[in-house]
Structures are given as C-alpha cells and as structure tokens.
C-alpha atoms as a PDB file:
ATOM      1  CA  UNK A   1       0.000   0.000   0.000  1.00  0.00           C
ATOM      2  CA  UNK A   2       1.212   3.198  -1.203  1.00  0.00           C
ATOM      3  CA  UNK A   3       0.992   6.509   1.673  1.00  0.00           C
ATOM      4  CA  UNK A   4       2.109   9.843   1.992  1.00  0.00           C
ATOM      5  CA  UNK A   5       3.102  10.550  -1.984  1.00  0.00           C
ATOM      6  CA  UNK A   6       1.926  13.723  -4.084  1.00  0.00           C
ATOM      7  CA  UNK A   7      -0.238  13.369  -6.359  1.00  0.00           C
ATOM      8  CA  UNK A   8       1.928  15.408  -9.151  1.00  0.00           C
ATOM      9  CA  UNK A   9       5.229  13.652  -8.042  1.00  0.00           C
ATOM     10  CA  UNK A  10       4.853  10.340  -6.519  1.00  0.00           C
ATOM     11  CA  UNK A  11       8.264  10.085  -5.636  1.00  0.00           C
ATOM     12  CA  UNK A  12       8.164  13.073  -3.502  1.00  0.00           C
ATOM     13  CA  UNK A  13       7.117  11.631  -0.456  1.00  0.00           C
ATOM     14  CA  UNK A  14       5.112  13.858   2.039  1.00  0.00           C
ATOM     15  CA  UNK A  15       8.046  13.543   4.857  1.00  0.00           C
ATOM     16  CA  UNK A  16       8.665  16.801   6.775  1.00  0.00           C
ATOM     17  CA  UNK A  17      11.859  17.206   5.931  1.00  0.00           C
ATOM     18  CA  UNK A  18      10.382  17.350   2.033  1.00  0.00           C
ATOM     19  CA  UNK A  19       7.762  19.879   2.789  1.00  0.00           C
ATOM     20  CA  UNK A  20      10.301  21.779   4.444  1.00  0.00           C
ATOM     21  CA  UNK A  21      12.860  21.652   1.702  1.00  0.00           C
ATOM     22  CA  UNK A  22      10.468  22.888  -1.073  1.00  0.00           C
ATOM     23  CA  UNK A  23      11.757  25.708  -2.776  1.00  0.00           C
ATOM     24  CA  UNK A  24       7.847  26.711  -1.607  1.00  0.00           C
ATOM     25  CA  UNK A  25       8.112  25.254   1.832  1.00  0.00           C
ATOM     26  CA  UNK A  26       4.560  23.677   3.002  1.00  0.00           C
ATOM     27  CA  UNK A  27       5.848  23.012   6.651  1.00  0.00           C
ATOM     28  CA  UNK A  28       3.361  25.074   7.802  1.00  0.00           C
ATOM     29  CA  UNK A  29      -0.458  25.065   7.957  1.00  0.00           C
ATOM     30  CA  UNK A  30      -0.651  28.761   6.510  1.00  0.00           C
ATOM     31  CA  UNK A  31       1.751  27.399   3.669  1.00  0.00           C
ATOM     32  CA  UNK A  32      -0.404  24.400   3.228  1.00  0.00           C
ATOM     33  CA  UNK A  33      -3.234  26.356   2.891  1.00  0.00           C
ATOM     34  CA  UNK A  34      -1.712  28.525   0.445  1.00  0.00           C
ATOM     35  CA  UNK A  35      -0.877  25.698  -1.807  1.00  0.00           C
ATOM     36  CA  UNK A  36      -4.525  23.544  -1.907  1.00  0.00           C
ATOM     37  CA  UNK A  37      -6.095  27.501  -2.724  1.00  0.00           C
ATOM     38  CA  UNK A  38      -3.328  28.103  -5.178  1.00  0.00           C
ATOM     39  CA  UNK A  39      -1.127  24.729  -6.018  1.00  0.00           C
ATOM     40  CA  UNK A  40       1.936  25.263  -7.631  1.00  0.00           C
ATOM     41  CA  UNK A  41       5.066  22.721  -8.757  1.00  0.00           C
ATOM     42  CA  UNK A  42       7.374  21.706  -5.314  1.00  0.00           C
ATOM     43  CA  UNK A  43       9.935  23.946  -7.065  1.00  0.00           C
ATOM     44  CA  UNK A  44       7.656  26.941  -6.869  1.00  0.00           C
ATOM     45  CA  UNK A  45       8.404  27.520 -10.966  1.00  0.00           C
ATOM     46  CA  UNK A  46       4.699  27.055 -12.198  1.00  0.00           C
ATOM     47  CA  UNK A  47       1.119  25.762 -11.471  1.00  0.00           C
ATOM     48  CA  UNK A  48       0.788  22.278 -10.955  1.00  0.00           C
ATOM     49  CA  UNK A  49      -2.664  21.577 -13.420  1.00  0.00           C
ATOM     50  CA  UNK A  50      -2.313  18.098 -11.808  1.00  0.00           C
ATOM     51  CA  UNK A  51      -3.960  19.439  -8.311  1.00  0.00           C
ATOM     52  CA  UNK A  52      -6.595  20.771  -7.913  1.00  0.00           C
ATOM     53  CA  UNK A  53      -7.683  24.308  -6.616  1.00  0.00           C
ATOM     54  CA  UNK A  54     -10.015  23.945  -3.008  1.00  0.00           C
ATOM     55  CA  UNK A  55     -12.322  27.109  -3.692  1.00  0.00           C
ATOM     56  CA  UNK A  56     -13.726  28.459  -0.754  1.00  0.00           C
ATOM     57  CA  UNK A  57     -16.896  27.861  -1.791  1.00  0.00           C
ATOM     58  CA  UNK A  58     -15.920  23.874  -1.488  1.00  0.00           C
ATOM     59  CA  UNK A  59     -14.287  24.075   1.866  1.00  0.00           C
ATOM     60  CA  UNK A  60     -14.264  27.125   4.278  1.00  0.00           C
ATOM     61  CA  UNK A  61     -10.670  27.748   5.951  1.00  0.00           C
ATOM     62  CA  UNK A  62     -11.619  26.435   9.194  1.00  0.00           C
ATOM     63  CA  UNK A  63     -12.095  23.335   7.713  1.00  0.00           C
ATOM     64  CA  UNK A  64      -9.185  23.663   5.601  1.00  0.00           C
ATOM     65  CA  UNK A  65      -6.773  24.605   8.302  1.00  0.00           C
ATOM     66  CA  UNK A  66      -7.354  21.075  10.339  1.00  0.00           C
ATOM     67  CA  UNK A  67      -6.646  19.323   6.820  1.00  0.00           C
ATOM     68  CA  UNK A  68      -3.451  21.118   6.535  1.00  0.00           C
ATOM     69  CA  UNK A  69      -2.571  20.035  10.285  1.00  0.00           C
ATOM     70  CA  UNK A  70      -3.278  16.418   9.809  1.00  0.00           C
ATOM     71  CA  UNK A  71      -0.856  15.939   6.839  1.00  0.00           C
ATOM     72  CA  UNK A  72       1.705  18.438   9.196  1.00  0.00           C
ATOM     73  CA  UNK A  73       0.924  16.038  12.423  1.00  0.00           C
ATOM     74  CA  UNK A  74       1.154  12.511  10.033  1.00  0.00           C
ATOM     75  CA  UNK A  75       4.008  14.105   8.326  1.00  0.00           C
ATOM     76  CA  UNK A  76       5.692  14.185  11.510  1.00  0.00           C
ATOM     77  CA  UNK A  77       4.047  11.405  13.671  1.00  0.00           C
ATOM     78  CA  UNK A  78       2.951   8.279  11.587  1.00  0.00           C
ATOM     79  CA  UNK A  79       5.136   5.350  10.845  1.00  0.00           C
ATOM     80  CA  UNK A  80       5.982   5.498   7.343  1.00  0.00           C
ATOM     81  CA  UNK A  81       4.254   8.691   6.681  1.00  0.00           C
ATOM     82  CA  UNK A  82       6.367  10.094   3.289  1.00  0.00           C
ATOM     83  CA  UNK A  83       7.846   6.498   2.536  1.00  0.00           C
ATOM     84  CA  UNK A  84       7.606   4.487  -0.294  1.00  0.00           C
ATOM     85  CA  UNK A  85       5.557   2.116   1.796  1.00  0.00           C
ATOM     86  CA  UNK A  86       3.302   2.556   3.956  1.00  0.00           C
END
C-alpha cells in the first residue's frame, strides 16, 4: 500500500523534511493552505494543473486549516508517513 506521496510527483514523499525543503516550503499550515487555494510545482516555478484548486466555496478555511494540520501532524508522527511504503 502506497501513503504519503503527491499526487503530481509520486516520488516526492510527504516527509517533513520534504515539505520543508520545497523551494515553496509547506511546513506550515498557513503554507499548506496557500498551496490547496493556489497549487503550484514543489519547485515553486509554475502551477501544478495536476492538483486541484479547493475554492472556498468547497471548503471554508476552518475546515481547511485542520486538513493542513493532519498531513503536518502525520508528516511528523505516523510510521511510514512520506515512505515508499506505507
């Protein structure tokens, strides 16, 4: 079973260290956030067309913000979280 991979670039895991090494980094719910309202590529060059935008009319930012904290908290927490296997 496969866990923890992007959607654009399955083999960029969704490991902390990653999100922090972006040239965007999305260690941080605000920065998460930012990139499921606007996605862009993990080198911050372009718009990834291979995520989708979360209007605001989908998901309010309340809502939003605890999505971004559970990939920050599994990022960091969960056993293989961001590994090839999960």
């Amino acid at each position: 079973m496969w866990g923890g991979a992007t959607i654009a670039s399955p083999e960029l895991a969704l490991s902390l260290d990653n999100l922090k090494a972006m040239d965007t980094p999305r260690d941080s719910i605000a920065a998460l956030m930012d990139y499921m309202r606007n996605p862009i590529m993990a080198d911050g060059s372009e718009e990834s067309y291979a995520c989708r935008k979360v209007d605001a009319a989908w998901i309010n930012d309340a809502d939003l913000e605890q999505i971004a904290a559970f990939v920050l908290r599994a990022a960091e927490t969960a056993p293989g979280w961001g590994t090839a296997r999960f």
